[in-house]
PDB file of N, CA and C in Angstrom:
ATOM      1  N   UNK A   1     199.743  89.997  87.848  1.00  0.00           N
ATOM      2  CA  UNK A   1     201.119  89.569  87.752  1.00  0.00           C
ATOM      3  C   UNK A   1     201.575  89.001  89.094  1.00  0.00           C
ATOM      4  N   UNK A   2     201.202  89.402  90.345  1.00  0.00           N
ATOM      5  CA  UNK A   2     201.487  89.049  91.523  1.00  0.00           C
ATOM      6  C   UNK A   2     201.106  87.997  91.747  1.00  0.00           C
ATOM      7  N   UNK A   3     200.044  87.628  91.451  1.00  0.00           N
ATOM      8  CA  UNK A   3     199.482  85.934  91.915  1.00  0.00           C
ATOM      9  C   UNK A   3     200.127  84.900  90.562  1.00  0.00           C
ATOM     10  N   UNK A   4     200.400  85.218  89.348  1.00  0.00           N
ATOM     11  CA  UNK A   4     201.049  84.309  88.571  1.00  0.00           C
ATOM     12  C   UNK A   4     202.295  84.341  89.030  1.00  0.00           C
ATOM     13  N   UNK A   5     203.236  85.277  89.507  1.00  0.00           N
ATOM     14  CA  UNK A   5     204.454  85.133  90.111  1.00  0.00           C
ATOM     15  C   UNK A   5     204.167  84.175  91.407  1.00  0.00           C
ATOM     16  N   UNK A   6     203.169  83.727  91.980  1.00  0.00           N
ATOM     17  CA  UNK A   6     202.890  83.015  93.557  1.00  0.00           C
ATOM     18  C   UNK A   6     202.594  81.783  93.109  1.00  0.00           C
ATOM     19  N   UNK A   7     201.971  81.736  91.530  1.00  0.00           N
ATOM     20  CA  UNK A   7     201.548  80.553  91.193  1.00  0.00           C
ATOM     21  C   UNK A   7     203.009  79.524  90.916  1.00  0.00           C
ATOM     22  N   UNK A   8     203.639  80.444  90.277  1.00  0.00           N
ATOM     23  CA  UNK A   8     205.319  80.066  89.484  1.00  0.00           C
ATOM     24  C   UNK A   8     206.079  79.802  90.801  1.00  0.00           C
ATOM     25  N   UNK A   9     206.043  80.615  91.785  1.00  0.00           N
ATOM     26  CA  UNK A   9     206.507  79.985  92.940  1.00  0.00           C
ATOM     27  C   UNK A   9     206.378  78.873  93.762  1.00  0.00           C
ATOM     28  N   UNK A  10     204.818  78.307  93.820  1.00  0.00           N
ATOM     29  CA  UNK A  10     204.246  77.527  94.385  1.00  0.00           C
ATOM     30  C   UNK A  10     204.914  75.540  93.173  1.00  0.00           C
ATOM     31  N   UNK A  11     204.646  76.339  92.045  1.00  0.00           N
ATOM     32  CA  UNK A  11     205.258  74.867  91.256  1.00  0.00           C
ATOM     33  C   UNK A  11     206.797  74.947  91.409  1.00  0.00           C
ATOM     34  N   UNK A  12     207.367  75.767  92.117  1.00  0.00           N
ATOM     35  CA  UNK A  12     208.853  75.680  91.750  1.00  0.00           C
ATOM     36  C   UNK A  12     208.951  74.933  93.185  1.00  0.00           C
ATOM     37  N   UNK A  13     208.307  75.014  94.261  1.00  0.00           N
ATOM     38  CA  UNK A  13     208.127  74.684  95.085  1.00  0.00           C
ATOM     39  C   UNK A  13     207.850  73.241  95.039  1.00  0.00           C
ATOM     40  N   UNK A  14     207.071  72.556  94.363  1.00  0.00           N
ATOM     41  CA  UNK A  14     206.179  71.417  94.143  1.00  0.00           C
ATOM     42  C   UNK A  14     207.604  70.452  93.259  1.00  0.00           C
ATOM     43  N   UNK A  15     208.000  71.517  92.592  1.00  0.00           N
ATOM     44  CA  UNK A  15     209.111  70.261  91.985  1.00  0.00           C
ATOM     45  C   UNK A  15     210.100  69.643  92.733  1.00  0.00           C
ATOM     46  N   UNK A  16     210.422  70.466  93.845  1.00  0.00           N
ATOM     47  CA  UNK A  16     211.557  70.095  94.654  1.00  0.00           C
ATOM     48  C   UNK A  16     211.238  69.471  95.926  1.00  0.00           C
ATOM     49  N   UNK A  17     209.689  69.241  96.168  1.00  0.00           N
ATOM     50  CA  UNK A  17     209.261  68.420  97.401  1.00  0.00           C
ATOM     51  C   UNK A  17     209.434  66.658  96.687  1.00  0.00           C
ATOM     52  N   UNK A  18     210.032  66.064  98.054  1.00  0.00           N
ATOM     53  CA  UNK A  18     210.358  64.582  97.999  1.00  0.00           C
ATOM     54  C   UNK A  18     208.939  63.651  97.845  1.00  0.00           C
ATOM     55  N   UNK A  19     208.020  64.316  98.499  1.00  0.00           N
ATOM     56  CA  UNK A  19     206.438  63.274  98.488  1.00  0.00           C
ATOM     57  C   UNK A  19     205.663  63.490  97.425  1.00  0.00           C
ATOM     58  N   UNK A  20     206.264  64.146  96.437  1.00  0.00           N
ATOM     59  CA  UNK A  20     205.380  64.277  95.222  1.00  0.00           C
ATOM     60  C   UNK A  20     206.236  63.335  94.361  1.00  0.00           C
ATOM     61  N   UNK A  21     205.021  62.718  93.660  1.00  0.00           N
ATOM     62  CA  UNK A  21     205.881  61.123  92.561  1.00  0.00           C
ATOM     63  C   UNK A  21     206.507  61.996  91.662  1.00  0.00           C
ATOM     64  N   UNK A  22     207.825  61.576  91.060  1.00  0.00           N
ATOM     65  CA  UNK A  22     208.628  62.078  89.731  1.00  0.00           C
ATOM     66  C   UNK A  22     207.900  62.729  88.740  1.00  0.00           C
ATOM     67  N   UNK A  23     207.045  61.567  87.867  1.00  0.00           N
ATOM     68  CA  UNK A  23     206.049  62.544  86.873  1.00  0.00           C
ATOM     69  C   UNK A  23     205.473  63.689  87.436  1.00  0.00           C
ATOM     70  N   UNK A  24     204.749  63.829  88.496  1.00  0.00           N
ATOM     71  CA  UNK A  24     204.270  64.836  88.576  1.00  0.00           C
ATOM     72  C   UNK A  24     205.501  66.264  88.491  1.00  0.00           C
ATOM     73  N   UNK A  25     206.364  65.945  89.432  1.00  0.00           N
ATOM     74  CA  UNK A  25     207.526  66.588  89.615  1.00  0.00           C
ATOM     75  C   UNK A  25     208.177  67.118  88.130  1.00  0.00           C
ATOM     76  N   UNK A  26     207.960  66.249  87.084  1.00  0.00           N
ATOM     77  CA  UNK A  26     208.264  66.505  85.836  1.00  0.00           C
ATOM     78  C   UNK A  26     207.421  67.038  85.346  1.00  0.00           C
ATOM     79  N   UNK A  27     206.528  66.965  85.128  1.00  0.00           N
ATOM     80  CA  UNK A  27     205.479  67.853  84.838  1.00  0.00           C
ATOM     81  C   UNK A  27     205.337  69.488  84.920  1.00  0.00           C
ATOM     82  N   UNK A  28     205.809  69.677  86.453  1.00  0.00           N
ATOM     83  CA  UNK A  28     205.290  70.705  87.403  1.00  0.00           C
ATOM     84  C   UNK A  28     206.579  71.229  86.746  1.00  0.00           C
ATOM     85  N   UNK A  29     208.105  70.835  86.976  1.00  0.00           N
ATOM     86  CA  UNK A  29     209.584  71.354  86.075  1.00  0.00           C
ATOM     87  C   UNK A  29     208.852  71.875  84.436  1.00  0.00           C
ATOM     88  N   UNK A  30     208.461  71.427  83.890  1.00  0.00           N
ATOM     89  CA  UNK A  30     208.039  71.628  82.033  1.00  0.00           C
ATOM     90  C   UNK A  30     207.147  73.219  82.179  1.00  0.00           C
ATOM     91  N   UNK A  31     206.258  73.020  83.356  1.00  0.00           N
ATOM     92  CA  UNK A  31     205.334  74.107  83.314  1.00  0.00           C
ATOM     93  C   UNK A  31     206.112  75.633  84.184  1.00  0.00           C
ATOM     94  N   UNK A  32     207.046  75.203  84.812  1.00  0.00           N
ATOM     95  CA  UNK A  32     207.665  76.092  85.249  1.00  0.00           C
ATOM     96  C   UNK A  32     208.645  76.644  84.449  1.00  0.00           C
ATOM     97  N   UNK A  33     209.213  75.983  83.511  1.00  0.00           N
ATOM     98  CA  UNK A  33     210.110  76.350  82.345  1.00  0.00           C
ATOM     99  C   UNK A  33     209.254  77.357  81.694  1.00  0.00           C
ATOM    100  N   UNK A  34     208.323  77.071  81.698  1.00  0.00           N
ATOM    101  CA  UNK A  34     207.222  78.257  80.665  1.00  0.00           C
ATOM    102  C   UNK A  34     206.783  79.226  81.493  1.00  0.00           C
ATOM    103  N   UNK A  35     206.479  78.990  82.606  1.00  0.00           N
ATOM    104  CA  UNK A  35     206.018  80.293  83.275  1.00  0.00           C
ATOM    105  C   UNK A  35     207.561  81.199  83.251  1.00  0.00           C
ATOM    106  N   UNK A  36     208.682  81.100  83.631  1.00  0.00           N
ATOM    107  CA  UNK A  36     209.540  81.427  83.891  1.00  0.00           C
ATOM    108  C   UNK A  36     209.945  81.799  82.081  1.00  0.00           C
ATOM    109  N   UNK A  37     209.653  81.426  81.546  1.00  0.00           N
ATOM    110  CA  UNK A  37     210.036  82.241  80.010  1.00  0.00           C
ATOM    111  C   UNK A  37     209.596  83.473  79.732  1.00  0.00           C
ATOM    112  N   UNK A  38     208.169  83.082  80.356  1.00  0.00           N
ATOM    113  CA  UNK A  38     207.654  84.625  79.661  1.00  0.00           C
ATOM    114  C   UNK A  38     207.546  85.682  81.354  1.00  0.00           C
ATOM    115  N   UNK A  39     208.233  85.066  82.704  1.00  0.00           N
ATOM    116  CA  UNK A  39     208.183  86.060  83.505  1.00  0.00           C
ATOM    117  C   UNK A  39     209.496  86.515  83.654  1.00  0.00           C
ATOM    118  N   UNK A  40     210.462  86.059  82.747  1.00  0.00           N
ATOM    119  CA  UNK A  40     212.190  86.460  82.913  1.00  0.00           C
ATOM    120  C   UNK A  40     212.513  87.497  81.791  1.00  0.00           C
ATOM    121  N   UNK A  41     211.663  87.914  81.512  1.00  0.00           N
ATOM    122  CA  UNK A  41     211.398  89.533  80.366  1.00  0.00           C
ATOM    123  C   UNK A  41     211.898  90.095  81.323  1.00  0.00           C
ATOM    124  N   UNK A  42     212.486  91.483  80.528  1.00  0.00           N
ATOM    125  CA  UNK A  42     212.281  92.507  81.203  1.00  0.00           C
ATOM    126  C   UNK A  42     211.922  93.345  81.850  1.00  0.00           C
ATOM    127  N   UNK A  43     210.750  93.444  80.775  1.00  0.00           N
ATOM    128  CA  UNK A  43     209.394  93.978  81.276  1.00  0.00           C
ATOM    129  C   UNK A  43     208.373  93.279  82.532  1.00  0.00           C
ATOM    130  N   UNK A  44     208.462  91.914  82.562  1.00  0.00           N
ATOM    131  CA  UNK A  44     207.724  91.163  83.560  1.00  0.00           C
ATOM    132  C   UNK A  44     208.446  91.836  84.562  1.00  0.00           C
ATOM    133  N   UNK A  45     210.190  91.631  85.256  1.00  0.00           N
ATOM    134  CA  UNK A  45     210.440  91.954  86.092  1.00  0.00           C
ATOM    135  C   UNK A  45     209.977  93.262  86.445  1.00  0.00           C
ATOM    136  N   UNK A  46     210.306  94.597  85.539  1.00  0.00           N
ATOM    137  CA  UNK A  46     209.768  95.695  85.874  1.00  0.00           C
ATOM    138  C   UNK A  46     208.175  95.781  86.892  1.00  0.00           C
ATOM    139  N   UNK A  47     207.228  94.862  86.002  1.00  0.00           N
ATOM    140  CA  UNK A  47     205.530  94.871  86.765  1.00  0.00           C
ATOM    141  C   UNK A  47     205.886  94.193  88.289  1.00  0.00           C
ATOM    142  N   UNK A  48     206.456  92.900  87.820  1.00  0.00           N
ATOM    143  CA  UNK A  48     206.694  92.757  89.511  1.00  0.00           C
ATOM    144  C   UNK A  48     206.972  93.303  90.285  1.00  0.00           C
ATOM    145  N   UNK A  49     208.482  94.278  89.719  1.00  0.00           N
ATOM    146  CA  UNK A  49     208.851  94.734  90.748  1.00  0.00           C
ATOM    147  C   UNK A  49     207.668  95.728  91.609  1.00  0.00           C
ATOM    148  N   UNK A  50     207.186  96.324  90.604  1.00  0.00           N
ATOM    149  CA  UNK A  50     206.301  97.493  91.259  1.00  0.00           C
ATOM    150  C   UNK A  50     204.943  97.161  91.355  1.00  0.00           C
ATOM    151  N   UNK A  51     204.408  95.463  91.156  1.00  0.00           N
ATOM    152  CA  UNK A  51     203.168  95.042  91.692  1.00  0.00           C
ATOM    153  C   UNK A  51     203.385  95.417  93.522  1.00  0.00           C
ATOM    154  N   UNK A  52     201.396  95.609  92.806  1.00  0.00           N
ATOM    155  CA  UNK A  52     200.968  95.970  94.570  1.00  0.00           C
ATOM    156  C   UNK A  52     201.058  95.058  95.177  1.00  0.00           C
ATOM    157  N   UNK A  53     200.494  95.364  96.669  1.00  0.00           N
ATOM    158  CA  UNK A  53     201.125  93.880  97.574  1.00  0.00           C
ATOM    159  C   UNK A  53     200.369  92.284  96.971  1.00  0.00           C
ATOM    160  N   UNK A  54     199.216  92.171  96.124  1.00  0.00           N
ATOM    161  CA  UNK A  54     198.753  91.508  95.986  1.00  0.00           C
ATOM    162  C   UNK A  54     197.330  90.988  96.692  1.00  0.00           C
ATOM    163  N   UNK A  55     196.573  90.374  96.307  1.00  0.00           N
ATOM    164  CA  UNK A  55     195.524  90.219  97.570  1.00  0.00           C
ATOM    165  C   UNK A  55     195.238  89.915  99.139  1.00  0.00           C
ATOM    166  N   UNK A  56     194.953  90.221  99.757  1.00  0.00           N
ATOM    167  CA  UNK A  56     195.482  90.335 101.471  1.00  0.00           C
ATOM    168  C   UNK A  56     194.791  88.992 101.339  1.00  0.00           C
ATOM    169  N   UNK A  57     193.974  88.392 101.153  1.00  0.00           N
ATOM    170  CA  UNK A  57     193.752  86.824 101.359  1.00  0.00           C
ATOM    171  C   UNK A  57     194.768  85.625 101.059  1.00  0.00           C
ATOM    172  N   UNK A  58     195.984  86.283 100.023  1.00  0.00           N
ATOM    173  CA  UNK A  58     196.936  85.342  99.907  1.00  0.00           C
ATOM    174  C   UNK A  58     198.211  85.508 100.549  1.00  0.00           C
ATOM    175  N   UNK A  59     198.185  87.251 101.676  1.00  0.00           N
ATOM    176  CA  UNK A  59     199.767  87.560 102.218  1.00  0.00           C
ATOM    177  C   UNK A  59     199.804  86.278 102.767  1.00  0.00           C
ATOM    178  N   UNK A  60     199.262  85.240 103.915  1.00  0.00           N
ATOM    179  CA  UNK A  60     199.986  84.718 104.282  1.00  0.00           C
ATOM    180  C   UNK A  60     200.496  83.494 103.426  1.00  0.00           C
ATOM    181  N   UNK A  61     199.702  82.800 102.526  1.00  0.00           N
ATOM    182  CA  UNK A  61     200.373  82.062 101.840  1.00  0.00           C
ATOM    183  C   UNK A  61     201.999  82.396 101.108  1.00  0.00           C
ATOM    184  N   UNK A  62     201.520  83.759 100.800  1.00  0.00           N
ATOM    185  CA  UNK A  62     202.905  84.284 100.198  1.00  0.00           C
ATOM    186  C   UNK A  62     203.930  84.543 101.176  1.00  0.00           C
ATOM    187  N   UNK A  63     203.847  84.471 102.372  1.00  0.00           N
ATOM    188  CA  UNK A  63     204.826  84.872 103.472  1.00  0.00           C
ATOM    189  C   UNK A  63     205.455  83.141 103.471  1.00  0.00           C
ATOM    190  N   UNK A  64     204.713  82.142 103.342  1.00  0.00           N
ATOM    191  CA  UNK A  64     205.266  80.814 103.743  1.00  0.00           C
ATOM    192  C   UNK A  64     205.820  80.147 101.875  1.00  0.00           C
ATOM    193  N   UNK A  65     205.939  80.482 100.967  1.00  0.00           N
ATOM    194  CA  UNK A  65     205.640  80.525  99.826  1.00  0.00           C
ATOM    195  C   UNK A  65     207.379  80.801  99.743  1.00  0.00           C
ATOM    196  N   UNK A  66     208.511  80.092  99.857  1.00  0.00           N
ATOM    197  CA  UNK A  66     209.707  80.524  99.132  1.00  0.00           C
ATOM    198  C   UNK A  66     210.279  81.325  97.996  1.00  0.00           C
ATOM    199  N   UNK A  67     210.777  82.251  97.320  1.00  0.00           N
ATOM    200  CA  UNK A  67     210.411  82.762  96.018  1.00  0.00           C
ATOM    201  C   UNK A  67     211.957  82.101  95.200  1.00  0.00           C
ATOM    202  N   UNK A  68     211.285  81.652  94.564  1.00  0.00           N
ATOM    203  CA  UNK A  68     212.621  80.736  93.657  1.00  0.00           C
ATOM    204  C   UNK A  68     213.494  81.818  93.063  1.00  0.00           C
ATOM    205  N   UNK A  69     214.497  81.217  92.768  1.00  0.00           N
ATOM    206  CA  UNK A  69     215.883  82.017  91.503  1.00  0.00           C
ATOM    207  C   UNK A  69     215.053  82.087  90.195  1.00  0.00           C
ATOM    208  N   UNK A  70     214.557  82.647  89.673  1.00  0.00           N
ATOM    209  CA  UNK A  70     214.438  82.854  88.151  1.00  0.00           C
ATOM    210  C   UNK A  70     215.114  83.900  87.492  1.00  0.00           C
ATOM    211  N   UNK A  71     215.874  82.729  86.757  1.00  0.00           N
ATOM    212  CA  UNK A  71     217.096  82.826  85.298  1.00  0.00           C
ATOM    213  C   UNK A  71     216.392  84.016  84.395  1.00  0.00           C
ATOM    214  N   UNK A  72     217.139  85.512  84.682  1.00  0.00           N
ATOM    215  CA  UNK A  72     216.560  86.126  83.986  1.00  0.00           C
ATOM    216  C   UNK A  72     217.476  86.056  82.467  1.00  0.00           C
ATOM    217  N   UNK A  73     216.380  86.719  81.277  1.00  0.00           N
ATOM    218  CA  UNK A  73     216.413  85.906  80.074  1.00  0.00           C
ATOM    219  C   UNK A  73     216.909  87.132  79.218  1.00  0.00           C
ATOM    220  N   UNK A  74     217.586  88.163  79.958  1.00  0.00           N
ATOM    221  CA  UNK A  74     218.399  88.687  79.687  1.00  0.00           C
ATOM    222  C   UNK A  74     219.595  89.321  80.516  1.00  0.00           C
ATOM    223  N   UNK A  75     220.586  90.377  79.663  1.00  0.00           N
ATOM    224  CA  UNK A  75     221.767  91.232  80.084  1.00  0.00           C
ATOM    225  C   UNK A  75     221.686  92.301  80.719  1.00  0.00           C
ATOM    226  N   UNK A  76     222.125  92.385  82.147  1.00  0.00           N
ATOM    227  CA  UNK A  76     221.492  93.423  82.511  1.00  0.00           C
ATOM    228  C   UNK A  76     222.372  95.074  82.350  1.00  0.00           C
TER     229      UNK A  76
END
Protein backbone atom coordinates (compact mmCIF):
# COMPACT_ATOMS: atom_id res chain seq x y z
CA UNK A 1 0.00 0.00 0.00
CA UNK A 2 2.92 2.37 0.70
CA UNK A 3 4.58 2.30 -2.63
CA UNK A 4 1.06 2.50 -4.58
CA UNK A 5 0.33 5.54 -2.36
CA UNK A 6 4.19 6.92 -3.79
CA UNK A 7 3.17 5.73 -7.10
CA UNK A 8 -0.34 7.96 -6.89
CA UNK A 9 1.82 10.62 -5.62
CA UNK A 10 4.46 10.61 -8.14
CA UNK A 11 1.49 10.92 -11.14
CA UNK A 12 -0.20 13.59 -9.17
CA UNK A 13 3.01 15.10 -9.35
CA UNK A 14 3.56 14.47 -13.18
CA UNK A 15 0.20 16.12 -13.96
CA UNK A 16 1.01 19.38 -12.61
CA UNK A 17 4.68 19.68 -14.06
CA UNK A 18 4.80 22.38 -17.05
CA UNK A 19 7.51 20.16 -19.29
CA UNK A 20 5.37 17.32 -19.62
CA UNK A 21 3.11 17.67 -23.09
CA UNK A 22 -0.84 17.97 -22.19
CA UNK A 23 -1.75 14.39 -23.35
CA UNK A 24 0.51 12.94 -21.32
CA UNK A 25 -0.60 15.23 -18.45
CA UNK A 26 -4.12 13.95 -19.37
CA UNK A 27 -3.44 10.77 -19.27
CA UNK A 28 -1.42 10.73 -16.00
CA UNK A 29 -4.99 13.09 -14.49
CA UNK A 30 -7.45 9.79 -15.85
CA UNK A 31 -5.02 7.34 -14.05
CA UNK A 32 -4.89 9.28 -10.99
CA UNK A 33 -8.68 9.60 -10.83
CA UNK A 34 -8.54 5.77 -10.45
CA UNK A 35 -5.85 5.32 -8.22
CA UNK A 36 -7.42 7.85 -5.95
CA UNK A 37 -10.94 5.97 -6.16
CA UNK A 38 -10.03 3.00 -4.81
CA UNK A 39 -7.27 4.73 -2.25
CA UNK A 40 -10.05 7.34 -0.84
CA UNK A 41 -11.90 4.21 1.00
CA UNK A 42 -11.91 4.08 4.21
CA UNK A 43 -10.30 1.31 4.69
CA UNK A 44 -7.30 2.32 2.27
CA UNK A 45 -6.81 5.33 4.53
CA UNK A 46 -6.86 3.18 7.67
CA UNK A 47 -3.66 0.72 5.88
CA UNK A 48 -1.93 3.84 5.09
CA UNK A 49 -2.27 5.29 7.89
CA UNK A 50 -0.59 2.47 9.77
CA UNK A 51 1.71 1.29 6.72
CA UNK A 52 5.26 0.65 7.71
CA UNK A 53 7.77 3.12 6.70
CA UNK A 54 7.97 1.49 3.37
CA UNK A 55 11.19 0.33 1.67
CA UNK A 56 14.41 2.19 2.87
CA UNK A 57 15.53 2.25 -0.89
CA UNK A 58 12.63 4.57 -1.68
CA UNK A 59 12.77 6.98 1.85
CA UNK A 60 14.52 9.33 -0.09
CA UNK A 61 12.47 9.50 -3.08
CA UNK A 62 9.54 9.71 -0.75
CA UNK A 63 11.10 12.57 1.29
CA UNK A 64 11.34 14.70 -2.19
CA UNK A 65 7.93 13.16 -3.45
CA UNK A 66 5.05 15.93 -2.42
CA UNK A 67 1.95 14.00 -1.04
CA UNK A 68 -1.11 15.35 -2.89
CA UNK A 69 -4.81 16.25 -1.34
CA UNK A 70 -6.80 13.14 -1.96
CA UNK A 71 -10.65 13.76 -1.99
CA UNK A 72 -11.63 11.35 0.48
CA UNK A 73 -14.75 9.39 -0.87
CA UNK A 74 -16.37 9.58 2.15
CA UNK A 75 -18.13 11.31 5.60
CA UNK A 76 -16.12 11.41 8.20
Amino acid sequence: MWTLNLAADLLALMATMDNVPKAKRAAVKDMRIGIDAVLGTRRSWSVIGNAAPGPTALHELRAKVPKRQLVRLFRS
